[in-house]
C-alpha atoms as a PDB file:
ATOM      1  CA  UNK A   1    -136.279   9.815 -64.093  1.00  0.00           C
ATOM      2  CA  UNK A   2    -134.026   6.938 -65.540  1.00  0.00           C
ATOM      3  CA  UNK A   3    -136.117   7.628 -69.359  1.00  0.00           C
ATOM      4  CA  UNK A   4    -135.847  11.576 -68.744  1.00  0.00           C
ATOM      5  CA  UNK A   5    -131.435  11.301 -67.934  1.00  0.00           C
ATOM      6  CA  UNK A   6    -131.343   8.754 -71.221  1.00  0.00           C
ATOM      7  CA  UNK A   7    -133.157  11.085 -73.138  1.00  0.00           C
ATOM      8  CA  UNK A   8    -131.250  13.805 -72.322  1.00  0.00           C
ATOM      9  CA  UNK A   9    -127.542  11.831 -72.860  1.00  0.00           C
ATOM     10  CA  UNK A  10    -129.456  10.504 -76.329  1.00  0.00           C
ATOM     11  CA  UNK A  11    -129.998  14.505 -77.298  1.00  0.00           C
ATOM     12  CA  UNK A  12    -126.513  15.150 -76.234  1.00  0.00           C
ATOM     13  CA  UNK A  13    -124.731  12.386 -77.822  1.00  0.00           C
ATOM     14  CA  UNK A  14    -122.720  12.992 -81.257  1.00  0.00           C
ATOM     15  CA  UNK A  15    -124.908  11.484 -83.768  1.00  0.00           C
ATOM     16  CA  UNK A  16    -123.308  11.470 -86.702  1.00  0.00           C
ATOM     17  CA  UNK A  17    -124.733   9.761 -89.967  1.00  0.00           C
ATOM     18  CA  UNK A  18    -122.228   7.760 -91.045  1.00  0.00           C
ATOM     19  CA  UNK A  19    -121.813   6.270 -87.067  1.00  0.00           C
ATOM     20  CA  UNK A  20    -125.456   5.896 -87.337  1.00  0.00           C
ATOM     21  CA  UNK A  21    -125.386   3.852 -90.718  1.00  0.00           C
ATOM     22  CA  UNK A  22    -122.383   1.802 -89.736  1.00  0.00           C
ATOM     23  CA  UNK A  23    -124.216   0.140 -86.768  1.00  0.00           C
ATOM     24  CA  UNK A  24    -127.386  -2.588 -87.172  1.00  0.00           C
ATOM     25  CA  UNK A  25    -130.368  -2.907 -85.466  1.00  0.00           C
ATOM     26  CA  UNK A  26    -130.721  -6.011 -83.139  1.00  0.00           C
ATOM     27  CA  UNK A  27    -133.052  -8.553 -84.441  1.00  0.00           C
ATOM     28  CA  UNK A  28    -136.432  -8.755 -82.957  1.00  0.00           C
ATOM     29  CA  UNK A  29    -138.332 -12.000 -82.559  1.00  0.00           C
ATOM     30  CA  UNK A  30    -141.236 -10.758 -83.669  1.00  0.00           C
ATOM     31  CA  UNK A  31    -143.194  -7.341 -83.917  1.00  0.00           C
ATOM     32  CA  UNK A  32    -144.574  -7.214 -80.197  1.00  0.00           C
ATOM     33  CA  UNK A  33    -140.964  -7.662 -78.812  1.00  0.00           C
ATOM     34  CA  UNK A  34    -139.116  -4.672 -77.010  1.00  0.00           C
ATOM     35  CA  UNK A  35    -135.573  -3.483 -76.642  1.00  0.00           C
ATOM     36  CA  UNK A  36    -133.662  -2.322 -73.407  1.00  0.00           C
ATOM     37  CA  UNK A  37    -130.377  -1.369 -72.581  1.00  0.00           C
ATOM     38  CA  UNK A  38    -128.753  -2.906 -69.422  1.00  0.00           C
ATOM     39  CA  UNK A  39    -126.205  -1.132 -67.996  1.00  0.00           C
ATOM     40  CA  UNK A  40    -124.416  -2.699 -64.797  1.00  0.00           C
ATOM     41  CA  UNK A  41    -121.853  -2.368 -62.506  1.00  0.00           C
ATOM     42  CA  UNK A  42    -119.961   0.406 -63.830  1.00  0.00           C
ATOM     43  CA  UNK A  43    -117.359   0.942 -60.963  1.00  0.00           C
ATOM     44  CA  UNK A  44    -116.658   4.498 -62.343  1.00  0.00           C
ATOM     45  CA  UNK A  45    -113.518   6.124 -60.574  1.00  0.00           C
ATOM     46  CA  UNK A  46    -114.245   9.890 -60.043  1.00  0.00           C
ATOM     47  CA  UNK A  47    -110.386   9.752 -59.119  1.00  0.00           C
ATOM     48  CA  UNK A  48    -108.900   7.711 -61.934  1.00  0.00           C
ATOM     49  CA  UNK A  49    -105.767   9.186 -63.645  1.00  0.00           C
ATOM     50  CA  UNK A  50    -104.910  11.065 -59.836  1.00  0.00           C
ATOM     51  CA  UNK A  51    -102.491  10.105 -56.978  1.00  0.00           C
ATOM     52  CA  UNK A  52    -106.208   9.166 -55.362  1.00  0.00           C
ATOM     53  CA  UNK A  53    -107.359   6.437 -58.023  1.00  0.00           C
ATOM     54  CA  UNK A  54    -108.402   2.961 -56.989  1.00  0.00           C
ATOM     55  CA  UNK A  55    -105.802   1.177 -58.630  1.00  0.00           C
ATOM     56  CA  UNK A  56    -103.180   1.382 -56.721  1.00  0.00           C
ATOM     57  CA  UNK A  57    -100.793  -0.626 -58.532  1.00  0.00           C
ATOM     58  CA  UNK A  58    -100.978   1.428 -61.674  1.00  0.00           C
ATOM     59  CA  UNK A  59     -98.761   4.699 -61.559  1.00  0.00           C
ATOM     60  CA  UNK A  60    -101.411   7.797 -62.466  1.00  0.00           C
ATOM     61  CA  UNK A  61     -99.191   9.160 -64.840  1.00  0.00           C
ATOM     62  CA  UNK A  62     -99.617   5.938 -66.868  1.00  0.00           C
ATOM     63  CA  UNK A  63    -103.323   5.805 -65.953  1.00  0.00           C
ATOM     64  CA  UNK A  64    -103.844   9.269 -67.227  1.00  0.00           C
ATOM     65  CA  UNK A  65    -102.458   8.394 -70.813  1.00  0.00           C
ATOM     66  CA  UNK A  66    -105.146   6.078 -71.394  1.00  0.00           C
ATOM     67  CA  UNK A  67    -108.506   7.781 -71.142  1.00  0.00           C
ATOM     68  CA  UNK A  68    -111.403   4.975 -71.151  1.00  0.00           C
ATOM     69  CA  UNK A  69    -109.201   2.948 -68.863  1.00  0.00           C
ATOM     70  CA  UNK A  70    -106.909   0.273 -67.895  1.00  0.00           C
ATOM     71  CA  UNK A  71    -107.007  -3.522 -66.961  1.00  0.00           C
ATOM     72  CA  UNK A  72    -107.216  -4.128 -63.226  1.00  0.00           C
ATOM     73  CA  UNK A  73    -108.559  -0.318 -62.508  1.00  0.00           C
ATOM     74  CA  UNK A  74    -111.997   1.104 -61.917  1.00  0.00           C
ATOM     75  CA  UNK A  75    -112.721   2.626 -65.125  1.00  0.00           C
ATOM     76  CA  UNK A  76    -112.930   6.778 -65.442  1.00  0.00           C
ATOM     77  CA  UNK A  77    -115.865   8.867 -66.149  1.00  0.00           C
ATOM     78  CA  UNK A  78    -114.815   9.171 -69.653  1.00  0.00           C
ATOM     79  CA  UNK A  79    -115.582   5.442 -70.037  1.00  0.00           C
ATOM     80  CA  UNK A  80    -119.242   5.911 -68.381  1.00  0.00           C
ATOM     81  CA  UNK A  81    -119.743   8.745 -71.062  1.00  0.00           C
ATOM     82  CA  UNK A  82    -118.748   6.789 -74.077  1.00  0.00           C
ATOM     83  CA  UNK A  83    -120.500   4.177 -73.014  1.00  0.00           C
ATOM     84  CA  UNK A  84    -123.625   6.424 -73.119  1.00  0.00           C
ATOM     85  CA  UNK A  85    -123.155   7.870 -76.463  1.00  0.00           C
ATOM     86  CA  UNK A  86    -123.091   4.491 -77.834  1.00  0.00           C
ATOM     87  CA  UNK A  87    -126.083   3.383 -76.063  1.00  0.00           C
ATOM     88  CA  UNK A  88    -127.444   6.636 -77.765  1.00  0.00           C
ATOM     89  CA  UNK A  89    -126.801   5.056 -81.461  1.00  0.00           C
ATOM     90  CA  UNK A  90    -127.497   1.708 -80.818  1.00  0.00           C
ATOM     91  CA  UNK A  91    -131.053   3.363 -79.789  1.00  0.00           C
ATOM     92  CA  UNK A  92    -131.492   5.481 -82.886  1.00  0.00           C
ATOM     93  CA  UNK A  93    -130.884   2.470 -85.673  1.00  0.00           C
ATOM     94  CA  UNK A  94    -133.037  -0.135 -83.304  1.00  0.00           C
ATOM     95  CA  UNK A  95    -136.739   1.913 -83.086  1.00  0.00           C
ATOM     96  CA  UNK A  96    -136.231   3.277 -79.698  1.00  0.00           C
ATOM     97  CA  UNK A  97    -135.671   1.778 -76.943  1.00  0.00           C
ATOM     98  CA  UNK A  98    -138.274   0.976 -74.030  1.00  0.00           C
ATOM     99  CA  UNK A  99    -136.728   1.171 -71.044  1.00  0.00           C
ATOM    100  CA  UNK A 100    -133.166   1.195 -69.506  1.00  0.00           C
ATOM    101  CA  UNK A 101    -131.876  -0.703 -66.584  1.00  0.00           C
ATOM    102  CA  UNK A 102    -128.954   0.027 -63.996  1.00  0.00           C
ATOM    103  CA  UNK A 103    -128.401  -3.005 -61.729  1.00  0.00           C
ATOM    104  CA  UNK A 104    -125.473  -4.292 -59.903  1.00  0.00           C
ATOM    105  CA  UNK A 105    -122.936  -1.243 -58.291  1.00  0.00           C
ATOM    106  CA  UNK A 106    -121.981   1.837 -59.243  1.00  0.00           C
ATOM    107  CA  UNK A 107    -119.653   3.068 -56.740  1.00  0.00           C
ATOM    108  CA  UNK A 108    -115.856   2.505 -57.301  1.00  0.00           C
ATOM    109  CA  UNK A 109    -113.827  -0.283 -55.291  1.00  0.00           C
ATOM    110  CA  UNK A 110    -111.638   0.204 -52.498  1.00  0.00           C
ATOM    111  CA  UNK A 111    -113.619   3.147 -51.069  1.00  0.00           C
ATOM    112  CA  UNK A 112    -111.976   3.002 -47.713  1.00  0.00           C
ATOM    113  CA  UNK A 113    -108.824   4.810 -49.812  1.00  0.00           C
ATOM    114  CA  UNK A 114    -111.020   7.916 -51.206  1.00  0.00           C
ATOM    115  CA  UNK A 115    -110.779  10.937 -49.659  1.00  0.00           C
ATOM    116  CA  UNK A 116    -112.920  11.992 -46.753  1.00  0.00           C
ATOM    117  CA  UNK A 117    -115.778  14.153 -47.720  1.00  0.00           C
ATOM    118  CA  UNK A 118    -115.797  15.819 -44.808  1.00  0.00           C
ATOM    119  CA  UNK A 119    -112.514  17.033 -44.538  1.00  0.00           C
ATOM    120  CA  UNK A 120    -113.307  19.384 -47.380  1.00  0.00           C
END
């Protein structure tokens, strides 16, 4: 499921040429060796820029002006998305990649401060 999902963000991603060109290939050690992507611990705020983000500290307003994040908050989905279109061109210039892994958490911090589900 993880290959079909990268796949998918890989065919969706903005290739362009010149991106394309501009980035190298990581070196292999030898022919037999493989490349992954690791991708952990994203923390991805589904309420980032709103009165409800995590970072409480941060005024929205001020959160909303900068769109792949700021220090001290759980980034937004726009971060998570970026980050997968790059993963998509490092992958194109480095002979495919093998698999993908997501470790750590993916679930934003303070939780106990997003709203209840179930009052919707």
């Amino acid at each position: 499921l993880a290959s079909q999902c990268l796949r998918t963000s890989w065919a969706a991603a903005n290739l362009r040429g010149a991106q394309i060109a501009s980035l190298e290939a990581p070196p292999r050690s030898s022919e037999s060796s493989r490349f992954f992507l690791w991708f952990t611990d994203a923390h991805v705020d589904p309420y980032y820029g709103t009165e409800k983000q995590q970072c409480v500290n941060v005024n929205a307003s001020v959160a909303r002006r900068n769109l792949h994040g700021t220090v001290t908050c759980d980034p937004p989905l726009e971060l998570w998305e970026a980050t997968v279109k790059a993963a998509a061109r490092v992958a194109a210039v480095s002979s495919g990649v093998d698999f993908a892994l997501f470790t750590g958490d993916f679930t934003r911090h303070l939780q106990n401060l997003m709203p209840d589900p179930a009052v919707n």
